[in-house]
Protein backbone atom coordinates (compact mmCIF):
# COMPACT_ATOMS: atom_id res chain seq x y z
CA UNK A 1 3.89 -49.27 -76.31
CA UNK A 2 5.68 -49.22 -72.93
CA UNK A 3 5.07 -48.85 -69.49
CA UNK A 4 5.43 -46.99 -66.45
CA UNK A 5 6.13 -48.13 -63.11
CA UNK A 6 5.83 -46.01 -59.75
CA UNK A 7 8.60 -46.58 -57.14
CA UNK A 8 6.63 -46.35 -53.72
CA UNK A 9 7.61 -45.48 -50.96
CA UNK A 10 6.97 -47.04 -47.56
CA UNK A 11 7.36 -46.31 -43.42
CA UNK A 12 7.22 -48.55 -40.80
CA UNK A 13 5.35 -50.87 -43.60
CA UNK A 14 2.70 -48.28 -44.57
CA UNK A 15 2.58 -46.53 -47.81
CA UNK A 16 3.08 -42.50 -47.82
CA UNK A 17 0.85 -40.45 -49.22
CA UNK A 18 3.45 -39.55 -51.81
CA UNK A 19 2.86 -43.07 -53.43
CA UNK A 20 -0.57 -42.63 -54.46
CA UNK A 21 0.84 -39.30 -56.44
CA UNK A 22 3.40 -40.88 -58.32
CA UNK A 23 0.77 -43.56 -58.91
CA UNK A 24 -1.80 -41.45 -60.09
CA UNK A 25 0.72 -39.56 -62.24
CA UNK A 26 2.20 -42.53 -63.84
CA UNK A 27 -2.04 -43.45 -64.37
CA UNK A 28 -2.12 -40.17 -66.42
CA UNK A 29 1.31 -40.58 -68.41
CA UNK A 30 0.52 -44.32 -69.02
CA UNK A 31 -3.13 -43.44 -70.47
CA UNK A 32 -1.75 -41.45 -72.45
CA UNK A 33 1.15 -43.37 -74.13
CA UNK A 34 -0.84 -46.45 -74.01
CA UNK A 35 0.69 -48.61 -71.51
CA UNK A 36 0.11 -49.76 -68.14
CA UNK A 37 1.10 -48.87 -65.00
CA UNK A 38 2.86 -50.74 -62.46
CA UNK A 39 3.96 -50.16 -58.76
CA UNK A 40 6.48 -51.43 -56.89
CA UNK A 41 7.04 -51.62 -52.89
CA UNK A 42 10.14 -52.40 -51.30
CA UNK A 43 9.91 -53.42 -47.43
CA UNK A 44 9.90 -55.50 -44.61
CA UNK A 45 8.19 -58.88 -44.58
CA UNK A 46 4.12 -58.09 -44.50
CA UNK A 47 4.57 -54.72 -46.40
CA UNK A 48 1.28 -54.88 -49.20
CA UNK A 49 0.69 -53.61 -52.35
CA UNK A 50 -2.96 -54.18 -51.69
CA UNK A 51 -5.26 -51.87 -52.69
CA UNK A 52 -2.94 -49.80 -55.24
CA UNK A 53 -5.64 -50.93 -57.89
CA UNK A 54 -7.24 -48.34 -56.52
CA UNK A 55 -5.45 -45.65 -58.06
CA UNK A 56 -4.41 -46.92 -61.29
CA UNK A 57 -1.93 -49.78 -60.67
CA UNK A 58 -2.74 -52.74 -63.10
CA UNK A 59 0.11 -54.57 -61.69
CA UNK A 60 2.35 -54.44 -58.09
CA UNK A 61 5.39 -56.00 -57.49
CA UNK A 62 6.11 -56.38 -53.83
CA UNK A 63 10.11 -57.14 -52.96
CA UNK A 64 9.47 -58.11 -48.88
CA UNK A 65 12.35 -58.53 -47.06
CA UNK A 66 12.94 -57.78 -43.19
CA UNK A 67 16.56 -56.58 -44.46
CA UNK A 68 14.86 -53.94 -46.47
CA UNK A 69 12.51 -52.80 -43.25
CA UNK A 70 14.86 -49.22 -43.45
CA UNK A 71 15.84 -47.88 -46.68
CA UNK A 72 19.10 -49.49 -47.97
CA UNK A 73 20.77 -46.85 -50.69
CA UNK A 74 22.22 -50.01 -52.14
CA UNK A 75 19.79 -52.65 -51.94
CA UNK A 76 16.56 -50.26 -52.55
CA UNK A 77 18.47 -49.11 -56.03
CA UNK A 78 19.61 -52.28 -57.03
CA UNK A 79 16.05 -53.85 -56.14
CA UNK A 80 14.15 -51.50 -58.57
CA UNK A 81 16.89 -51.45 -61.09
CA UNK A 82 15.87 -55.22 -61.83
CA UNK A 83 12.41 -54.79 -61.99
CA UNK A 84 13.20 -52.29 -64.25
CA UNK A 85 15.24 -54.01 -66.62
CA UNK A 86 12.49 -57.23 -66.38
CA UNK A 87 9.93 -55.58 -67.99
CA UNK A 88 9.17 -52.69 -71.31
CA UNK A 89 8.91 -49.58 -69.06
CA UNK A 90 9.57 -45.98 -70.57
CA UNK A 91 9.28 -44.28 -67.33
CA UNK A 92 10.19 -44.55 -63.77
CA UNK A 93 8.72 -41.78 -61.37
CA UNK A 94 9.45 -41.58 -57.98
CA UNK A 95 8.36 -38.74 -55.37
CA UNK A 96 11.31 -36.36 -54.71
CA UNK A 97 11.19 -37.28 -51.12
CA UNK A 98 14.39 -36.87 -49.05
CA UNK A 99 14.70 -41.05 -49.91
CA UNK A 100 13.34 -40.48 -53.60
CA UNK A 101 16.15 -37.68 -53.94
CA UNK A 102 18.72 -40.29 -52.91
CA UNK A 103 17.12 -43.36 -54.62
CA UNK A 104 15.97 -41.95 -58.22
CA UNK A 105 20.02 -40.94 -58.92
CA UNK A 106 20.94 -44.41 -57.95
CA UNK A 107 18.39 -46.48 -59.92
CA UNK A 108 19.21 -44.00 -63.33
CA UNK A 109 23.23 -45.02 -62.94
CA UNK A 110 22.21 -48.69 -62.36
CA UNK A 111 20.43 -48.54 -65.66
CA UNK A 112 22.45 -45.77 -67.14
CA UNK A 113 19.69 -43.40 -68.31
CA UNK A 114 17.94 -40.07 -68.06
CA UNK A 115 17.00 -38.60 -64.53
CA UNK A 116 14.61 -35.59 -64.56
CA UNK A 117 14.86 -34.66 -60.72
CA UNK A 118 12.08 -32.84 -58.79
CA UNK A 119 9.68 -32.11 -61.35
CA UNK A 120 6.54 -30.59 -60.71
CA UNK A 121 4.66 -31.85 -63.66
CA UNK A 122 4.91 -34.60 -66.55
CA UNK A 123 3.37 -35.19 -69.54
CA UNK A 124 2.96 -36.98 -72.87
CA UNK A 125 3.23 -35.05 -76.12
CA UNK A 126 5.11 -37.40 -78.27
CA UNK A 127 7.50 -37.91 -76.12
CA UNK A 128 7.60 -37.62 -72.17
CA UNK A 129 7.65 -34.01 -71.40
CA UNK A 130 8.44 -32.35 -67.85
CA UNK A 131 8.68 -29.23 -66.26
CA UNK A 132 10.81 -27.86 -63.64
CA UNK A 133 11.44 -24.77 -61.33
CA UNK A 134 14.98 -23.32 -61.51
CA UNK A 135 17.20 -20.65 -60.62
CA UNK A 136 15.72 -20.18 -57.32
CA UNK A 137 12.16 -20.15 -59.18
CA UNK A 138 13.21 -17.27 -61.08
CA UNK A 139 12.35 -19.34 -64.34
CA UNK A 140 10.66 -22.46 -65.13
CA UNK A 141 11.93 -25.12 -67.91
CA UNK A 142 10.73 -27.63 -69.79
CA UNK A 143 12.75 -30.45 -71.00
CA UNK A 144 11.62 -33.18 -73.53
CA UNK A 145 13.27 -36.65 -72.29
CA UNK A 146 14.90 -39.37 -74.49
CA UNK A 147 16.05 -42.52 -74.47
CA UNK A 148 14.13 -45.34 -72.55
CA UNK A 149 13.53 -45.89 -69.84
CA UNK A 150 13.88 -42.38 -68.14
CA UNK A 151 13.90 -41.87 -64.36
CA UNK A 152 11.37 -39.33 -63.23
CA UNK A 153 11.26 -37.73 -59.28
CA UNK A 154 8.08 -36.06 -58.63
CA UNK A 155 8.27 -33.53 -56.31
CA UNK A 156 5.50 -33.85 -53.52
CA UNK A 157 1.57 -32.01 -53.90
CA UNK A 158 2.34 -31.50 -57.10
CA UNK A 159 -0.58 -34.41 -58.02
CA UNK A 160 -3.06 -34.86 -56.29
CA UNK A 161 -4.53 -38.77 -55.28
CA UNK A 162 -7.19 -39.77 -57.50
CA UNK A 163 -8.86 -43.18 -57.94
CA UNK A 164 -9.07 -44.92 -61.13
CA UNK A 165 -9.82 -48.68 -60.08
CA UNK A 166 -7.69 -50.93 -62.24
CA UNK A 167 -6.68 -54.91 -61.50
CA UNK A 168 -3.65 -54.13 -59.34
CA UNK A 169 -2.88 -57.78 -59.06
CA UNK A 170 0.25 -58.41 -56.52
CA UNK A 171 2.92 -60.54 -57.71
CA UNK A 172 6.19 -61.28 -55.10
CA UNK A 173 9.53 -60.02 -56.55
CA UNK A 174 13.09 -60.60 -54.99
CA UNK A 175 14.90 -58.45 -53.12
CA UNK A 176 18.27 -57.74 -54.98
CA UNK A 177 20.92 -59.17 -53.17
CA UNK A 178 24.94 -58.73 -52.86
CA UNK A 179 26.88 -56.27 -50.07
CA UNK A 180 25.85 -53.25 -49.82
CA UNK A 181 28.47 -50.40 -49.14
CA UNK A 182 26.46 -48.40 -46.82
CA UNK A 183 23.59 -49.74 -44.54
CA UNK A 184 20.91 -47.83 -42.68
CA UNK A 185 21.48 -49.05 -38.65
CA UNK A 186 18.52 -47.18 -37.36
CA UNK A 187 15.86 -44.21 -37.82
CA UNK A 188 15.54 -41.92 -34.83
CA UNK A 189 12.52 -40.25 -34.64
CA UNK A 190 11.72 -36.60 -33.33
CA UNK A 191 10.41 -36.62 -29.59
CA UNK A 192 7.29 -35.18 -31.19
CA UNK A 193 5.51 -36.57 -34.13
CA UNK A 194 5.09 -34.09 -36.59
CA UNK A 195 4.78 -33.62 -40.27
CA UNK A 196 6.90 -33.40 -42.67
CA UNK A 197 6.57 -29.64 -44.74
CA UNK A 198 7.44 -31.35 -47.70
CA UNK A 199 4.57 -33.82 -48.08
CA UNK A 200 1.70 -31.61 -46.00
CA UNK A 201 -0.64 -30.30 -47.80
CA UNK A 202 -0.84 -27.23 -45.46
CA UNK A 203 1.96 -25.14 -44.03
CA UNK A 204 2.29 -22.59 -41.88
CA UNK A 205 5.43 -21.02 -41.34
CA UNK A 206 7.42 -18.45 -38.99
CA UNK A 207 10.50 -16.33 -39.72
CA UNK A 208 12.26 -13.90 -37.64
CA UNK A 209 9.13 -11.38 -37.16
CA UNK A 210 8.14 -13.69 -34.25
CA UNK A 211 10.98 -12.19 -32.29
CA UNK A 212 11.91 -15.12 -30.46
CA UNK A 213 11.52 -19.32 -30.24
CA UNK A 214 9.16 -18.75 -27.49
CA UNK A 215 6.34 -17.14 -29.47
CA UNK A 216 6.68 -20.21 -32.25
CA UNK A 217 3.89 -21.19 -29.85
CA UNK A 218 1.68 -19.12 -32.25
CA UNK A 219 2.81 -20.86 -35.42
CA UNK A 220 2.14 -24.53 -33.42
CA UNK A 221 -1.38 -23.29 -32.84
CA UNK A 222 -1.98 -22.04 -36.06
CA UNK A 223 -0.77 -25.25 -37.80
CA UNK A 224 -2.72 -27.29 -35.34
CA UNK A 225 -5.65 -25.75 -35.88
CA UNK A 226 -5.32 -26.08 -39.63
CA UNK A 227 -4.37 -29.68 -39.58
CA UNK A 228 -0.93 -28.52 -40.76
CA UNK A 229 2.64 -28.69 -40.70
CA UNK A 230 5.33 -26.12 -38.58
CA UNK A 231 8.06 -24.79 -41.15
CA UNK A 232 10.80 -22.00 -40.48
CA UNK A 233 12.57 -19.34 -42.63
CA UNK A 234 16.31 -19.97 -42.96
CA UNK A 235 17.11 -17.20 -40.37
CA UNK A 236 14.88 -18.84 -37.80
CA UNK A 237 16.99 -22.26 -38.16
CA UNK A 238 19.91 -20.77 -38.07
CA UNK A 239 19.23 -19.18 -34.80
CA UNK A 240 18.58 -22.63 -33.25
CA UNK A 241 14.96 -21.57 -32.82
CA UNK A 242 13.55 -24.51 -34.85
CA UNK A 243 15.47 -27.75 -36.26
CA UNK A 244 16.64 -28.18 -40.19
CA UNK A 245 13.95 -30.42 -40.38
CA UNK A 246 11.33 -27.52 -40.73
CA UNK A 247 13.29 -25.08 -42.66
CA UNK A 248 12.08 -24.30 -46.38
CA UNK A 249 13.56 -22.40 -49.02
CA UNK A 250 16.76 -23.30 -50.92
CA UNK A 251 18.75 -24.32 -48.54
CA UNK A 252 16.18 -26.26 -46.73
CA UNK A 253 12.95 -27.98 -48.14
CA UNK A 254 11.08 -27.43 -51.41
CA UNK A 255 7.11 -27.16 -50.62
CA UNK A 256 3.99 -28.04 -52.96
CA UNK A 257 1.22 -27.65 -50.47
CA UNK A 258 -2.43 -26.93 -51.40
CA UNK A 259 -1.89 -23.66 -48.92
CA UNK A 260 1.53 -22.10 -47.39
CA UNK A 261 1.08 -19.43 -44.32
CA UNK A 262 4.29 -17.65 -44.34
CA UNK A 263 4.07 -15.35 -41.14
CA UNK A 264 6.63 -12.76 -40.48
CA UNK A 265 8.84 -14.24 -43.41
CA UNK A 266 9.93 -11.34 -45.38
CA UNK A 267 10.69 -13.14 -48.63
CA UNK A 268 14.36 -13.24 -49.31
CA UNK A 269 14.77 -15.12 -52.70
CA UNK A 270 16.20 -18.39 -51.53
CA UNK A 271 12.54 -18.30 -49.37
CA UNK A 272 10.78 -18.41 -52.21
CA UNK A 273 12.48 -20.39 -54.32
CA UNK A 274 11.30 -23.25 -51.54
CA UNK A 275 7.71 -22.03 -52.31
CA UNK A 276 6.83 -21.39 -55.29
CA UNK A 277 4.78 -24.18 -56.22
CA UNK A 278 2.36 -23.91 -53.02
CA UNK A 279 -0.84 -23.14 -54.73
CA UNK A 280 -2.16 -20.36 -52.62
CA UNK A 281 0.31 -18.89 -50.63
CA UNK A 282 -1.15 -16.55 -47.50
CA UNK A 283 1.68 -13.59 -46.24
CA UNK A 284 1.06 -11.87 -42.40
CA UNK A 285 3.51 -8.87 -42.09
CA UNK A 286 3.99 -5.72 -40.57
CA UNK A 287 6.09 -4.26 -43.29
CA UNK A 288 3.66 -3.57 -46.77
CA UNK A 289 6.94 -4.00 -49.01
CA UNK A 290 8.35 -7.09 -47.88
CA UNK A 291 8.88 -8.95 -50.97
CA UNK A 292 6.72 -11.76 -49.63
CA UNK A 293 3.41 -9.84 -50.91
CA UNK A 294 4.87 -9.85 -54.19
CA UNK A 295 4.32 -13.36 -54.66
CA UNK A 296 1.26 -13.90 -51.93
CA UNK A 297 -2.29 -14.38 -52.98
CA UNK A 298 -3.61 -12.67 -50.24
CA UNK A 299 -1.51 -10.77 -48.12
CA UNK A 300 -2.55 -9.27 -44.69
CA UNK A 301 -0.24 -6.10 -43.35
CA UNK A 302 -0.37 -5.92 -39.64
CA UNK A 303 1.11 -6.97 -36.42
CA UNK A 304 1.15 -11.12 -36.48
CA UNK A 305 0.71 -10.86 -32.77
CA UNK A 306 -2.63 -9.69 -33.31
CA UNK A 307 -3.59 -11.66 -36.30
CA UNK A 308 -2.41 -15.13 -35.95
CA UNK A 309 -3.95 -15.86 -32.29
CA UNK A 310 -7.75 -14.09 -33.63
CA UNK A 311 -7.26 -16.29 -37.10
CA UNK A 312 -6.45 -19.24 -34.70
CA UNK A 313 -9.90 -18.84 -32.89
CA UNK A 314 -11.84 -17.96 -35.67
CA UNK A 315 -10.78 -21.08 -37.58
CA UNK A 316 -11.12 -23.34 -34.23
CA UNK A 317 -14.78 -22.09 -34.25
CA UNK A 318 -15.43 -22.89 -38.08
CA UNK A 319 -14.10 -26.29 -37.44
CA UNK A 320 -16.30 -26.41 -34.19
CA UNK A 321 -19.28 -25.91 -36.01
């Protein structure tokens, strides 16, 4: 029997979203292997692991430290590593988060095993069993890991929360200590909150059919109105419309979300190789063979002028009541 523990992830000393996935996908993996699950939280002093019982956690190890209040590369791998290597774990999963992406690498050298990066689903059928996206989504694989333990990143909405109340009893670890080559000075934020495309569960994004960064005014509206988050189309970045931060495709972020607008996006190929786990993807375009259609669930052919601000209103009244 072994375990599986879930590296969280933490900001500002609150849990992302992202944590209760990997939780409740370790939950599922553990159930089936028959093992437990444990969590652990790196952080500053006060971070909790309360309430991770919740959602499957039997046990939480919380490493508090007001050093580890930003993510430390160094200090955040060697941390887990230990915990790790403490205990009879057969998996580690982490969310493929711009810090997982960084972190999971890191912990696998540290204990010199497997790392299955940005998976989109994991499984037990006699051995741990994922499956991946690859060649710009062109193809999917699925790889059969060995050796224990192996380091799992999970990419973002690709599980979704669920409860499943177990004892989740908090025990203190220590932070790992020792220089670290490369520290973390300080986090600037964006002069306007917003949310990250690769954790929303709703995105709504513009490409070069808008014209110009002016009428990204639309896409703002849309995505407020939704309760979602702004993304761009390479092209779009690249004009200095919109900042990296929003852009998805290949180049730029990997979505999961529960719904993806894609509004005068055309589809080029490294486009939707950022998409193509968004379960229902929504297309608005003027041109009925953009590529985008091809891989749309519903598609609407028109001028987005038109469309976006009347599907603005109309949704803004459904919410109204």
């Amino acid at each position: 029997m072994a375990n599986v523990i879930a590296v969280l992830e933490q900001r500002d000393g609150t849990l992302k979203r992202v944590s209760h996935e990997a939780l409740t996908a370790a939950r599922t993996l553990a159930d089936a292997m028959g093992g437990e699950v444990h969590a652990l939280v790196i952080g500053p002093s006060g971070v909790s692991g309360d309430g991770l019982g919740d959602y499957g956690a039997d046990k939480v190890f919380v490493a508090a430290d007001d050093a580890l209040a930003l993510y430390q590369p160094d200090l955040y791998a060697a941390t887990a590593a230990d915990v790790v290597q403490g205990g009879d774990y057969g998996v580690v999963i982490l969310a493929a988060t711009a810090m997982g992406k960084d972190l999971a690498p890191r912990v696998a050298a540290r204990l010199g095993c497997t790392l299955a990066a940005d998976v989109t689903a994991i499984q037990y059928d006699g051995g741990v069993v994922v499956t991946r996206p690859v060649y710009a989504g062109k193809a999917v694989y699925t790889l059969k890991l060995t050796g224990v333990p192996s380091v799992v990143s999970l990419r973002p909405n690709a599980v979704t929360p669920e409860q499943n109340a177990k004892a989740g009893a908090v025990e203190a670890t220590s932070a790992a200590g020792g220089a670290a080559r490369a520290t973390t000075a300080e986090v600037k934020q964006p002069d306007r909150a917003a949310l990250d495309v690769a954790e929303a569960s709703v995105v709504v994004s513009g490409g070069r059919g808008l014209k110009e960064a002016e009428h990204f005014k639309l896409i703002e509206d849309l995505a407020a109105a939704v309760g979602g988050a702004v993304g761009a189309s390479r092209a779009v970045v690249d004009a200095g419309w919109r900042s990296h931060a929003e852009q998805v495709g290949q180049t730029g972020k990997t979505v999961s979300p529960s719904l993806y607008f894609a509004v005068g996006i055309s589809g080029a190929i490294q486009h939707l190789a950022g998409i193509r786990t968004a379960k229902v993807i929504v297309a608005i375009n003027k041109d009925p063979d953009a590529p985008i259609f091809k891989v749309a669930d519903y598609g609407i052919v028109g001028d987005l002028f038109e469309i976006v601000p009347r599907l603005t209103e109309e949704i803004k009244k459904i919410k109204e009541g």
